[in-house]
C-alpha atoms as a PDB file:
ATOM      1  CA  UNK A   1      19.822 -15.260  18.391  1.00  0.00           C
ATOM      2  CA  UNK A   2      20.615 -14.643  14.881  1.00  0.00           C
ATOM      3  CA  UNK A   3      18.066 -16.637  12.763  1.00  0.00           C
ATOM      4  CA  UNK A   4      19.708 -17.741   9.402  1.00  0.00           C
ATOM      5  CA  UNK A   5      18.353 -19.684   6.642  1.00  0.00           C
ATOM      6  CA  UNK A   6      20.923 -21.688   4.371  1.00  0.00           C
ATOM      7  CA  UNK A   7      21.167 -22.533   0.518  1.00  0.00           C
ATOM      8  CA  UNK A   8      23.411 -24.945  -1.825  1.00  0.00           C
ATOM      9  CA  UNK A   9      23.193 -25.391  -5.319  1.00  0.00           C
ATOM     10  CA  UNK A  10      25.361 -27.204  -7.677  1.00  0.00           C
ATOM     11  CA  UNK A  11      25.347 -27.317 -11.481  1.00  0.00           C
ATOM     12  CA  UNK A  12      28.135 -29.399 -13.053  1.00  0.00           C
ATOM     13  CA  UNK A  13      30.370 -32.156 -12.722  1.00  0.00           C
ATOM     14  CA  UNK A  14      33.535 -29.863 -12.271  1.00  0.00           C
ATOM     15  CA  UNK A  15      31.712 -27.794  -9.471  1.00  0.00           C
ATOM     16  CA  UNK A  16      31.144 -31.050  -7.634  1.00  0.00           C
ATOM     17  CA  UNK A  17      34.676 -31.756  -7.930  1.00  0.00           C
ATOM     18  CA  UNK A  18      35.908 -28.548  -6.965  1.00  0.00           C
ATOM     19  CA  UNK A  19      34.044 -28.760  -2.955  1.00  0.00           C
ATOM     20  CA  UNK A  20      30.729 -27.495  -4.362  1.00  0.00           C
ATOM     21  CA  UNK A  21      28.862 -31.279  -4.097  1.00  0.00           C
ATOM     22  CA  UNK A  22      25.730 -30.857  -2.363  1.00  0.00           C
ATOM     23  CA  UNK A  23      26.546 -32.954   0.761  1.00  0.00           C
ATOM     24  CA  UNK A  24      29.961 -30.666   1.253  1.00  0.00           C
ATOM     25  CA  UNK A  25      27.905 -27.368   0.778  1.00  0.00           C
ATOM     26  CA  UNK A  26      25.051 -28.383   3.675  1.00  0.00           C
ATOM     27  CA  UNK A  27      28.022 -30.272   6.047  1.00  0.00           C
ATOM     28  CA  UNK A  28      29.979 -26.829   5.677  1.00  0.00           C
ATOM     29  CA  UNK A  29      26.970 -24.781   6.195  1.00  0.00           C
ATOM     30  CA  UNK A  30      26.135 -26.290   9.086  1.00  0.00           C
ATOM     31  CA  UNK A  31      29.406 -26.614  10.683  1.00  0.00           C
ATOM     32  CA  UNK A  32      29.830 -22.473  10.072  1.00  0.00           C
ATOM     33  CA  UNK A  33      26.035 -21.456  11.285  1.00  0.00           C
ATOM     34  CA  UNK A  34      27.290 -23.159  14.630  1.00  0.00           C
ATOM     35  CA  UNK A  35      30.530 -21.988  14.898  1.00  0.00           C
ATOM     36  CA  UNK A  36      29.338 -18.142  14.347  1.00  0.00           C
ATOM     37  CA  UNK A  37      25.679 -19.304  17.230  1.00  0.00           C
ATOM     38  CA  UNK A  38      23.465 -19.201  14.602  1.00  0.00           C
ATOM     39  CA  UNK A  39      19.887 -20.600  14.677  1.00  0.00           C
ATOM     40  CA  UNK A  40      19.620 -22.707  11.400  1.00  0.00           C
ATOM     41  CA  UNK A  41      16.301 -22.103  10.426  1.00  0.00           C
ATOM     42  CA  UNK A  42      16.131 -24.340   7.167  1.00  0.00           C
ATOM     43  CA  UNK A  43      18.116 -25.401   3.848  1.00  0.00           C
ATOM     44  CA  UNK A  44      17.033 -24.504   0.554  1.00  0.00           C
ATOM     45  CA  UNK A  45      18.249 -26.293  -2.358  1.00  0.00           C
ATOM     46  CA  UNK A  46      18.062 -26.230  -5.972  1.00  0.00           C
ATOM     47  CA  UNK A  47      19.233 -29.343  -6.523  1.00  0.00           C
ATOM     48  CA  UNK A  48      20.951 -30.526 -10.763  1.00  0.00           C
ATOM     49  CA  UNK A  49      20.335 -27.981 -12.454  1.00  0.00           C
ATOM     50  CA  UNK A  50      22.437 -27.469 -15.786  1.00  0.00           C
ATOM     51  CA  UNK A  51      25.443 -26.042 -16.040  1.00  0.00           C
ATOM     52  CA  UNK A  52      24.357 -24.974 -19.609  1.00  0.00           C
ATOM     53  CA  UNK A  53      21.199 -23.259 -18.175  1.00  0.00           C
ATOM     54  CA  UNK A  54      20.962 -19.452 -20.127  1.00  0.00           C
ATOM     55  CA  UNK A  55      20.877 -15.669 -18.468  1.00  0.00           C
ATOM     56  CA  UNK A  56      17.326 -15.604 -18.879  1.00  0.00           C
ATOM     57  CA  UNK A  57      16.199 -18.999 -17.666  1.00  0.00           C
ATOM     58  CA  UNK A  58      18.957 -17.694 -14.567  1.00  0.00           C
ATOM     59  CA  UNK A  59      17.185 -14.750 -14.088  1.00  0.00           C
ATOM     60  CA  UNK A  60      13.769 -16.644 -14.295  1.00  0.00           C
ATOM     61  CA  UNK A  61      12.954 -17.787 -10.252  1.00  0.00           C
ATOM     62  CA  UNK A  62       9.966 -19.582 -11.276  1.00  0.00           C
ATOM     63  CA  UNK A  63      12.324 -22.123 -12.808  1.00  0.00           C
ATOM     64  CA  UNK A  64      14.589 -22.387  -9.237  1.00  0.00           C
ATOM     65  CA  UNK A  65      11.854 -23.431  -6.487  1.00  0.00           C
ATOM     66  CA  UNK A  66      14.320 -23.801  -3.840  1.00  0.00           C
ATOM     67  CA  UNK A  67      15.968 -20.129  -4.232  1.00  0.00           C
ATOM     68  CA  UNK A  68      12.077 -18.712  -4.681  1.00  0.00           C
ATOM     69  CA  UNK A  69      10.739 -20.082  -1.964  1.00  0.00           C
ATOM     70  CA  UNK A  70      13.325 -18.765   0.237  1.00  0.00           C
ATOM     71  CA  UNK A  71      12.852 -14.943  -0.974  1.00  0.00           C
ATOM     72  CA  UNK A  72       9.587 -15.798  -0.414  1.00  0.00           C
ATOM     73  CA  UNK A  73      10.184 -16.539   3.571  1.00  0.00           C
ATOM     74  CA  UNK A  74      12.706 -13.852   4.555  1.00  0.00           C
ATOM     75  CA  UNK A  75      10.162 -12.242   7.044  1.00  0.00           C
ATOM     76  CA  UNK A  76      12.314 -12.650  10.380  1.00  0.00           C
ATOM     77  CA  UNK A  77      15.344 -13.554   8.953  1.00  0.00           C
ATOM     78  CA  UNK A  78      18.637 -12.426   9.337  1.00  0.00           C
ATOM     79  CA  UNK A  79      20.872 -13.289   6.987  1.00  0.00           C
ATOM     80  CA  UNK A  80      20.916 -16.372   3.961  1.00  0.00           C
ATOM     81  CA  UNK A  81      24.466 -18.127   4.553  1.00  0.00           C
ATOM     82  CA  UNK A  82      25.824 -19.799   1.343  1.00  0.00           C
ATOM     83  CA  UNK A  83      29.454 -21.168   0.266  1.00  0.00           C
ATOM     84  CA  UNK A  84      29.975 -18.301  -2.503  1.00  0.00           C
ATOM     85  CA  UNK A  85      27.986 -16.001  -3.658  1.00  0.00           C
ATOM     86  CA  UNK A  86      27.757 -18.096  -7.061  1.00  0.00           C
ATOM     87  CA  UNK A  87      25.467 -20.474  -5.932  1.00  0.00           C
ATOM     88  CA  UNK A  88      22.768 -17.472  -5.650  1.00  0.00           C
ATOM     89  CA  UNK A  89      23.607 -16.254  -9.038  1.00  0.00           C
ATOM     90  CA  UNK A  90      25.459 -16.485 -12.092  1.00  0.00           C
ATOM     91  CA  UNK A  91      25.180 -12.866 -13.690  1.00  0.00           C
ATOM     92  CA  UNK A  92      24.941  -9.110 -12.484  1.00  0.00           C
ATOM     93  CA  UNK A  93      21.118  -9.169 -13.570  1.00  0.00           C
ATOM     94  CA  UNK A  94      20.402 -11.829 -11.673  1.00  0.00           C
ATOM     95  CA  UNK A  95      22.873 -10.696  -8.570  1.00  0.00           C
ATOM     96  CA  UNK A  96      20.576  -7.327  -8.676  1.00  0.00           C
ATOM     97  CA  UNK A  97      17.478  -8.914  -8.757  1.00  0.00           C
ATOM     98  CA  UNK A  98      18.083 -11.389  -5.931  1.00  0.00           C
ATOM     99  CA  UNK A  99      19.790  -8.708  -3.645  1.00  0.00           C
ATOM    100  CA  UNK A 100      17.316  -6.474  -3.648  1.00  0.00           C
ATOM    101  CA  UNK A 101      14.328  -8.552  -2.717  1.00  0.00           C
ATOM    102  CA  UNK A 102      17.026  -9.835  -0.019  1.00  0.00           C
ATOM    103  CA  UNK A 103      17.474  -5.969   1.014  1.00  0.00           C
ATOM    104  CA  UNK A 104      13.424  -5.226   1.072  1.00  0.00           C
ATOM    105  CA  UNK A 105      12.828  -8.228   3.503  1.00  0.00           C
ATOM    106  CA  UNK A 106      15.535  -6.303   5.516  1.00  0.00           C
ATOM    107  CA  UNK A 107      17.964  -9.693   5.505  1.00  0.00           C
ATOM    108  CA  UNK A 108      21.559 -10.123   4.338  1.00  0.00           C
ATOM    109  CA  UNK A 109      23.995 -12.642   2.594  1.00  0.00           C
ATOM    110  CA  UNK A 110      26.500 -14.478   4.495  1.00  0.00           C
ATOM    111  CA  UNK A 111      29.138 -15.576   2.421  1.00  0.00           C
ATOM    112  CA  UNK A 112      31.529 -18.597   3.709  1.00  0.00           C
ATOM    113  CA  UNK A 113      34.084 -17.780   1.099  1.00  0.00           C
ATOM    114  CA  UNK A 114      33.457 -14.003   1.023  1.00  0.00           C
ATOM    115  CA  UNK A 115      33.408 -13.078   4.799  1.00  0.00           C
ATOM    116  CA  UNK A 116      32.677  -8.884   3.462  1.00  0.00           C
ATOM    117  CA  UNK A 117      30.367  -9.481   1.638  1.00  0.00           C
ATOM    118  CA  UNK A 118      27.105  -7.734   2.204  1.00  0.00           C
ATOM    119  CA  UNK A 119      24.336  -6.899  -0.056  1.00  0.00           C
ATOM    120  CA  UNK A 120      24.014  -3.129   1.343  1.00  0.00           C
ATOM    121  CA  UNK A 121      27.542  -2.889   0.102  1.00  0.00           C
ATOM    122  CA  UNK A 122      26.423  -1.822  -3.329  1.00  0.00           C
ATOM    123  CA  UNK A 123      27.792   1.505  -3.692  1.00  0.00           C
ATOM    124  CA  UNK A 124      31.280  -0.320  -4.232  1.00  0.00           C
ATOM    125  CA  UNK A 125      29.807  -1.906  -7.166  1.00  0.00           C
ATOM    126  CA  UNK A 126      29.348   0.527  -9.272  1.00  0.00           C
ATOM    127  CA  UNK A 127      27.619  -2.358 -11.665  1.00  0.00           C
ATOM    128  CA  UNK A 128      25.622  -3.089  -8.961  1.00  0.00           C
ATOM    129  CA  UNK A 129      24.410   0.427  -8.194  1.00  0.00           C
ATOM    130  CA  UNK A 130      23.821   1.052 -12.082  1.00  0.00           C
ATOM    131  CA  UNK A 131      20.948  -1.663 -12.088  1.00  0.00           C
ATOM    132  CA  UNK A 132      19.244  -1.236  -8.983  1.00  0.00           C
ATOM    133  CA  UNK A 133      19.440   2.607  -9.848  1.00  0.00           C
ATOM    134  CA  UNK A 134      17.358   1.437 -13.089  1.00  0.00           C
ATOM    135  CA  UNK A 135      15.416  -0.981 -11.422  1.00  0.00           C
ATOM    136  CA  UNK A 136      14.152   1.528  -8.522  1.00  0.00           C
ATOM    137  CA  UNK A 137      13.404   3.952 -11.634  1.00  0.00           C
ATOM    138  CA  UNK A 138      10.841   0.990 -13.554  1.00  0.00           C
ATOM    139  CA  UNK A 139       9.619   0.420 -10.100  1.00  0.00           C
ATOM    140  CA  UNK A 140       8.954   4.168  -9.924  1.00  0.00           C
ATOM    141  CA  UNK A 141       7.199   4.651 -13.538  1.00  0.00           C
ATOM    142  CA  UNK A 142       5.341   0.975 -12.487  1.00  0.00           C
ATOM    143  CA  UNK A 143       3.654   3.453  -9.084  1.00  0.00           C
ATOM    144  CA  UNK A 144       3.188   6.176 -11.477  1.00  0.00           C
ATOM    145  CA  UNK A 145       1.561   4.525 -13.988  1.00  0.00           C
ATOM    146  CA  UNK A 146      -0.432   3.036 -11.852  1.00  0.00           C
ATOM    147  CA  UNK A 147      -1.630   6.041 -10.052  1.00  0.00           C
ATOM    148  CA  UNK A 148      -2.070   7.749 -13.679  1.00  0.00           C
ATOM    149  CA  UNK A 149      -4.704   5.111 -14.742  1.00  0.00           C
ATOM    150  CA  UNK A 150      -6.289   4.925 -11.055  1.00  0.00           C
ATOM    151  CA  UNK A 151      -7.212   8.256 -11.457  1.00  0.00           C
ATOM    152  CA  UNK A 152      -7.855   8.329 -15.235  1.00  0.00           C
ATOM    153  CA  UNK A 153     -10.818   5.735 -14.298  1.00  0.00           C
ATOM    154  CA  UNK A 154     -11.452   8.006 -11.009  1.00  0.00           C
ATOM    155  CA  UNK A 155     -12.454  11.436 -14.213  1.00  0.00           C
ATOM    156  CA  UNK A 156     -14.395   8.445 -15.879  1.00  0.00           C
ATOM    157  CA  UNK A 157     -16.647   8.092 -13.356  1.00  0.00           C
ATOM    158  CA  UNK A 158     -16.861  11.091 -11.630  1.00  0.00           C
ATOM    159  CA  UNK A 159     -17.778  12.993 -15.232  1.00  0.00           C
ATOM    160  CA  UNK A 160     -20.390   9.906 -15.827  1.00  0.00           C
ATOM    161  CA  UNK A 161     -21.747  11.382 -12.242  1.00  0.00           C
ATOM    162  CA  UNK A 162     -20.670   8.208  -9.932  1.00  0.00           C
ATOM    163  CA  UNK A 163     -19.053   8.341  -6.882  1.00  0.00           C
ATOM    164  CA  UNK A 164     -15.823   6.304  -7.596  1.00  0.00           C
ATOM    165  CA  UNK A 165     -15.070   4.697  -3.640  1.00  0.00           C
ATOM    166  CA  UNK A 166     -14.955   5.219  -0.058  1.00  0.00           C
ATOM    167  CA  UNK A 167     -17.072   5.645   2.583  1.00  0.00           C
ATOM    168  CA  UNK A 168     -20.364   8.065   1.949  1.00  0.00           C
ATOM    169  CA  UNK A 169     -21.773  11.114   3.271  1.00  0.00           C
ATOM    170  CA  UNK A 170     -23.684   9.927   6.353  1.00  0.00           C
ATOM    171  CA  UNK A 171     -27.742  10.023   4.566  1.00  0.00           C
ATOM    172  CA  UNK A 172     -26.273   7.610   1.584  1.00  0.00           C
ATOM    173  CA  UNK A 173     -24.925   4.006   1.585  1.00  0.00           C
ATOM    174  CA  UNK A 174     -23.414   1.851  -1.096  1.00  0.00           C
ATOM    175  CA  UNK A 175     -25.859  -1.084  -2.321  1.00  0.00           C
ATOM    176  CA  UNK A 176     -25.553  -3.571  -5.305  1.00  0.00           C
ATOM    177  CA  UNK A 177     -27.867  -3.110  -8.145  1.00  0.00           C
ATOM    178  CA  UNK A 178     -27.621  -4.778 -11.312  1.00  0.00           C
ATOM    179  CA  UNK A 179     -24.329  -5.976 -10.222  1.00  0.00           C
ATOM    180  CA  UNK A 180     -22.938  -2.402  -9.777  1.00  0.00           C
ATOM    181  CA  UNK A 181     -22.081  -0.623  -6.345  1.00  0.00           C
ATOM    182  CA  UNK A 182     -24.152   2.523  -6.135  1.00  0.00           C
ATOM    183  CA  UNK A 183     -24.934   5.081  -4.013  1.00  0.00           C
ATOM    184  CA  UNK A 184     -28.218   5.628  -2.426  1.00  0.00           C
ATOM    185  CA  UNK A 185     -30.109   7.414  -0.001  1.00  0.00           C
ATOM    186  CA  UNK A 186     -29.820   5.924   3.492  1.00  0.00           C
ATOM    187  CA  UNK A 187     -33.926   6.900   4.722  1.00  0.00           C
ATOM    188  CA  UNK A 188     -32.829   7.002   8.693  1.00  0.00           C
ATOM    189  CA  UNK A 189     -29.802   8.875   8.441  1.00  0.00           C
ATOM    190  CA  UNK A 190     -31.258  11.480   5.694  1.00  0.00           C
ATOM    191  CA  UNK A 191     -33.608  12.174   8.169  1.00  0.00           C
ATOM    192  CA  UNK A 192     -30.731  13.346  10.335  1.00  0.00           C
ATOM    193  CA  UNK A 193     -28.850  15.062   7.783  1.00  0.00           C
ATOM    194  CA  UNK A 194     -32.280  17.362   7.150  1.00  0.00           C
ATOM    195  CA  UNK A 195     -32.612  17.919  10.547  1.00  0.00           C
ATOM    196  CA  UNK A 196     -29.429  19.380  10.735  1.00  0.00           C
ATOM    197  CA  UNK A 197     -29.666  21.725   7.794  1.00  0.00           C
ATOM    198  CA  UNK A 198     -33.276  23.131   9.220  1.00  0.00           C
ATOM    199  CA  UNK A 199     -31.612  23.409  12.549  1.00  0.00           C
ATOM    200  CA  UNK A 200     -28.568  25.555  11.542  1.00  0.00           C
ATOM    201  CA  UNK A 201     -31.278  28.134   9.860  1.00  0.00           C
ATOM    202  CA  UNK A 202     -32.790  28.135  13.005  1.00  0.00           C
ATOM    203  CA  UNK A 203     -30.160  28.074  15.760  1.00  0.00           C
ATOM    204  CA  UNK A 204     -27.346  29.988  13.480  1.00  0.00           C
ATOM    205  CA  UNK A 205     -24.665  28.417  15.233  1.00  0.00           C
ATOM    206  CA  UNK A 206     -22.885  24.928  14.019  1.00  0.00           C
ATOM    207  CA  UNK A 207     -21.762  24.579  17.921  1.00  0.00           C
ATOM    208  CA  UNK A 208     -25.932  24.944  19.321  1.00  0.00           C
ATOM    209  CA  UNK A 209     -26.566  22.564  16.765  1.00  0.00           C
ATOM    210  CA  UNK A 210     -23.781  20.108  17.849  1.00  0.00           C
ATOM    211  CA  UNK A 211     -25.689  20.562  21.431  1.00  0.00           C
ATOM    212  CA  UNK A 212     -29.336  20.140  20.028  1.00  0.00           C
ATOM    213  CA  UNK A 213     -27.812  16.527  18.370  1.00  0.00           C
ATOM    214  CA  UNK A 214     -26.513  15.297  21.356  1.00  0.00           C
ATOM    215  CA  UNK A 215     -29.066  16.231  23.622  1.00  0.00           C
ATOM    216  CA  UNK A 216     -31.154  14.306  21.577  1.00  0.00           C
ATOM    217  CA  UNK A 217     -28.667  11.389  21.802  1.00  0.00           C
ATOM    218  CA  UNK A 218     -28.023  11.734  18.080  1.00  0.00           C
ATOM    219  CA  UNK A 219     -24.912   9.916  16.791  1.00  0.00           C
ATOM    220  CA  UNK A 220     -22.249  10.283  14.073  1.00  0.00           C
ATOM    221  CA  UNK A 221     -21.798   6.927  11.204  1.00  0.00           C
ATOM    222  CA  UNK A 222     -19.204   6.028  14.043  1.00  0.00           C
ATOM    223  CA  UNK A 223     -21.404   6.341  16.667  1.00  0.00           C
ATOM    224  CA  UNK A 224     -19.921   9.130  18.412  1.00  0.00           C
ATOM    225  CA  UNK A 225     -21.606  12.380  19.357  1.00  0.00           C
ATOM    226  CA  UNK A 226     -21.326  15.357  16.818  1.00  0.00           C
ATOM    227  CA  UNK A 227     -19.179  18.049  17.052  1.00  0.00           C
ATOM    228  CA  UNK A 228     -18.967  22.081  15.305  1.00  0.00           C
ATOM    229  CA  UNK A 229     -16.965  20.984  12.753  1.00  0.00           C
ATOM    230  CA  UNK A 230     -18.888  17.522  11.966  1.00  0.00           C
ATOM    231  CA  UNK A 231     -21.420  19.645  11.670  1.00  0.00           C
ATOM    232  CA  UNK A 232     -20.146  21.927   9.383  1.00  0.00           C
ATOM    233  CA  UNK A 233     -18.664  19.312   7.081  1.00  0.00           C
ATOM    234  CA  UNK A 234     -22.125  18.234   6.379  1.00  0.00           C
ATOM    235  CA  UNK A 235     -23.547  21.551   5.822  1.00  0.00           C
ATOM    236  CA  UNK A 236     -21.154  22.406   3.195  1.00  0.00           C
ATOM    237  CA  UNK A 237     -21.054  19.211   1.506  1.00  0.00           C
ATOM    238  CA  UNK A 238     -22.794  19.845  -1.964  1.00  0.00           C
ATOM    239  CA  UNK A 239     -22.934  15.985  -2.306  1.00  0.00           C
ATOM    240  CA  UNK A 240     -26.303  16.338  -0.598  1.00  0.00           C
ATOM    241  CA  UNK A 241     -27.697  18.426  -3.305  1.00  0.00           C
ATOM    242  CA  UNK A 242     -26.637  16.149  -5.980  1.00  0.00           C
ATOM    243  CA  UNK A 243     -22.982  17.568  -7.093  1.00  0.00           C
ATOM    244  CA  UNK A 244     -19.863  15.809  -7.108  1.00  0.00           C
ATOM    245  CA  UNK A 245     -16.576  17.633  -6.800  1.00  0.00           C
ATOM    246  CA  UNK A 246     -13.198  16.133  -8.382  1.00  0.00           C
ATOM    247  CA  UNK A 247      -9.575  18.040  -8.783  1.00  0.00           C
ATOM    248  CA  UNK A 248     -11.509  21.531  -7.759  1.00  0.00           C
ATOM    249  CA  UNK A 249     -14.508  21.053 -10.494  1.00  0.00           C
ATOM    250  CA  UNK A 250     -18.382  20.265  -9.835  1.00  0.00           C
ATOM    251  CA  UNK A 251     -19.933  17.448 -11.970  1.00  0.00           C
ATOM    252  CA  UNK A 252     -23.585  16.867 -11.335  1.00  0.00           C
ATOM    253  CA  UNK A 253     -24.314  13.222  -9.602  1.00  0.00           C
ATOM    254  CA  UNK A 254     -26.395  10.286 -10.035  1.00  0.00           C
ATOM    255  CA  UNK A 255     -27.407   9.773  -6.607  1.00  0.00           C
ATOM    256  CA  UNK A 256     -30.702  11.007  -5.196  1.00  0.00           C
ATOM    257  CA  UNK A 257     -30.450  14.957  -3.626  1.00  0.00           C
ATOM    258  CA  UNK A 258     -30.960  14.901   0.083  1.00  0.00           C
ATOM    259  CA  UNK A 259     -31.134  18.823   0.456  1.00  0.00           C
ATOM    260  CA  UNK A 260     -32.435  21.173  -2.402  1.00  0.00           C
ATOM    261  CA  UNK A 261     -30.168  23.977  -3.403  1.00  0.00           C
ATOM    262  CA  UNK A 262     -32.548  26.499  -1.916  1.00  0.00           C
ATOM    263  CA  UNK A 263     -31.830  25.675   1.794  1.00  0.00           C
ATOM    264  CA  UNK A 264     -28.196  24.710   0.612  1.00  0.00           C
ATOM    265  CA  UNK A 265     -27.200  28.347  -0.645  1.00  0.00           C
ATOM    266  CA  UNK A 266     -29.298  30.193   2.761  1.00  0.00           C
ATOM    267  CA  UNK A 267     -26.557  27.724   4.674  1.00  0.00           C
ATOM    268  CA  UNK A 268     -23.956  28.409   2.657  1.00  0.00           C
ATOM    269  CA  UNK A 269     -24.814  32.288   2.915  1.00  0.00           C
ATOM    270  CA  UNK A 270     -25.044  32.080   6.852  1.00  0.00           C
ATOM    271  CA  UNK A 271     -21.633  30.357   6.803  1.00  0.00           C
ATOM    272  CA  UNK A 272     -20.165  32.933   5.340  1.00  0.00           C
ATOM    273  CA  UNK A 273     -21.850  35.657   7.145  1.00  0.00           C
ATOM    274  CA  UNK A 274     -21.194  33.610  10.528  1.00  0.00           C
ATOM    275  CA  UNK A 275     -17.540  33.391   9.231  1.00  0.00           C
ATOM    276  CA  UNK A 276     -16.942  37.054   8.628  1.00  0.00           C
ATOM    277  CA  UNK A 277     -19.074  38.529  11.682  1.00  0.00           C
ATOM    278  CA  UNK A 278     -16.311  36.191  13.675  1.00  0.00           C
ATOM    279  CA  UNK A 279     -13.385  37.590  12.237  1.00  0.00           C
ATOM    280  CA  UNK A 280     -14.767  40.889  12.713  1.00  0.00           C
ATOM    281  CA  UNK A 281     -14.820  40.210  16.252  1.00  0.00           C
ATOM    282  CA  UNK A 282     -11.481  38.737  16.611  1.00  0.00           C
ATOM    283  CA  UNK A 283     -10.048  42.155  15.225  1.00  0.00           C
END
C-alpha cells in the first residue's frame, strides 16, 4: 500500500476564506488519501504563520517545524499529499529547495488541486531546472572542497612523518599518547613480520613461505591463513623500514623500523630477480 504523509498550512485571513482553513485542508486530505487507498501515515502542520513572512525567513525550515520535520521522515514514504502546491512553498527558491530533498528521499508530491504535478517533472520548468542545476553544482564544489582540504591535512601529516588513518601494517597498532593517535610497534606481530622477511631469504619463494606460516598455524590481522600475495604485500611494504609513501613520493616516518633497509633491499632484489626469472619462463 502506498504510504503517504499529509501537510496543511495556512497564512492569512483571505486564504482561510478561500477553502484553505486548516480544518478544510486535513478533512479534504483525508477524504482524498482514502479515496485514491492510501495509508495516511501522519499530518504535518505549520500552523499561523504570517502572511507577511519574507523569502528568506520562507526559505529558512528551521523557522517551519512542521514542514522540517516531515523532510526529515521521508524514509519509506511515498508521496506528501497537500491541497496546492502553495502550502509547501511560496517562491521558486524555496520550491527548489524543498523538491529536491523530497526527490533524494526518493518520495513525491501529490497535489489535490494539481493532479500532474510531480517533482521529477522539472525539466518542464525550465526555472526549476536552472536552480537545481546550480544547486547540484555548490553541492559539487561543497565534495570538492572538502576532499581538497581532506587531503591538504593528509600532505600535512604525511611530510611531518605520521601516518594520517586506517588500519596498520600488521607489526604496528594505533595507541593514544599524549592525547594523539600514533603508531607503534605491535611486539607479537613484529615478531611475525621478521620471521617472514628471514624466511623469504631463505626459502626464495613468497608461496613456500605462505606454507611455512600456515604450517605453523600462523594467522593474518584477520585471522585467516596467509597467502603468496599477503606475503608479498608485506615484503614490499617500506613502511616497515620506516618510510611513508603519499601521491608516488617517500617521506621518512615517525614510527619505529621493524626491518632494516639491509634485509629490505636483498628482498626487494630477490623480488625482482624471482619476477624476471618467471617471465623468462613463461616465454
Amino acid at each position: 500500500m502506498t504510504k503517504v504523509y499529509g501537510y496543511y498550512r495556512v497564512s492569512t485571513e483571505l486564504q482561510a476564506q478561500q477553502g484553505y482553513s486548516l480544518a478544510s485542508q486535513v478533512q479534504e486530505i483525508e477524504s482524498y488519501c482514502k479515496e485514491q487507498g492510501w495509508q495516511l501515515v501522519q499530518l504535518f502542520s505549520d500552523n499561523g504563520i504570517s502572511g507577511a513572512i519574507n523569502d528568506d525567513e520562507d526559505l529558512d525550515l528551521s523557522k517551519r517545524p512542521g514542514i522540517n520535520a516531515m523532510l526529515g521522515s521521508l524514509k519509506g514514504i511515498d508521496k506528501i499529499v497537500v491541497i496546492h502546491t502553495s502550502r509547501l512553498w511560496r517562491n521558486v527558491m524555496a520550491q527548489a529547495l524543498i523538491q529536491r530533498e523530497i526527490r533524494k528521499q526518493g518520495s513525491d508530491i501529490a497535489s489535490i488541486q494539481q493532479p500532474t504535478f510531480s517533482v521529477f517533472d522539472e525539466v518542464k520548468d525550465p526555472t526549476a531546472f536552472l536552480i537545481n542545476t546550480m544547486l547540484g553544482a555548490l553541492d559539487t564544489f561543497d565534495k570538492m572542497n572538502t576532499v581538497n582540504k581532506m587531503t591538504a591535512g593528509k600532505d600535512r601529516k604525511v611530510q611531518e612523518g605520521e601516518r594520517g588513518s586506517g588500519n596498520t601494517p600488521i607489526g604496528y597498532m594505533w595507541t593514544v599518547a599524549d592525547k594523539k593517535k600514533v603508531v607503534v610497534v605491535d611486539s607479537d606481530a613484529m615478531a611475525l613480520v621478521k620471521i617472514i622477511f628471514s624466511k623469504y631469504l631463505e626459502l626464495q619463494s613468497v608461496n613456500a613461505v605462505a606454507k611455512w606460516m600456515t604450517s605453523k598455524g600462523h594467522l593474518t590481522q584477520r585471522g585467516k591463513v596467509f597467502t603468496a600475495p599477503s606475503i608479498k604485500v608485506i615484503l614490499g611494504n617500506r613502511f616497515y623500514i620506516g618510510e611513508l609513501i603519499w601521491n608516488g613520493i617517500n617521506y621518512p616516518a615517525n614510527h619505529e623500523p621493524i626491518v632494516s633497509k639491509v634485509v629490505f633491499g636483498k628482498v626487494t632484489a630477490m623480488l625482482e630477480r624471482n619476477k624476471h626469472n618467471k617471465k623468462m619462463i613463461l616465454v
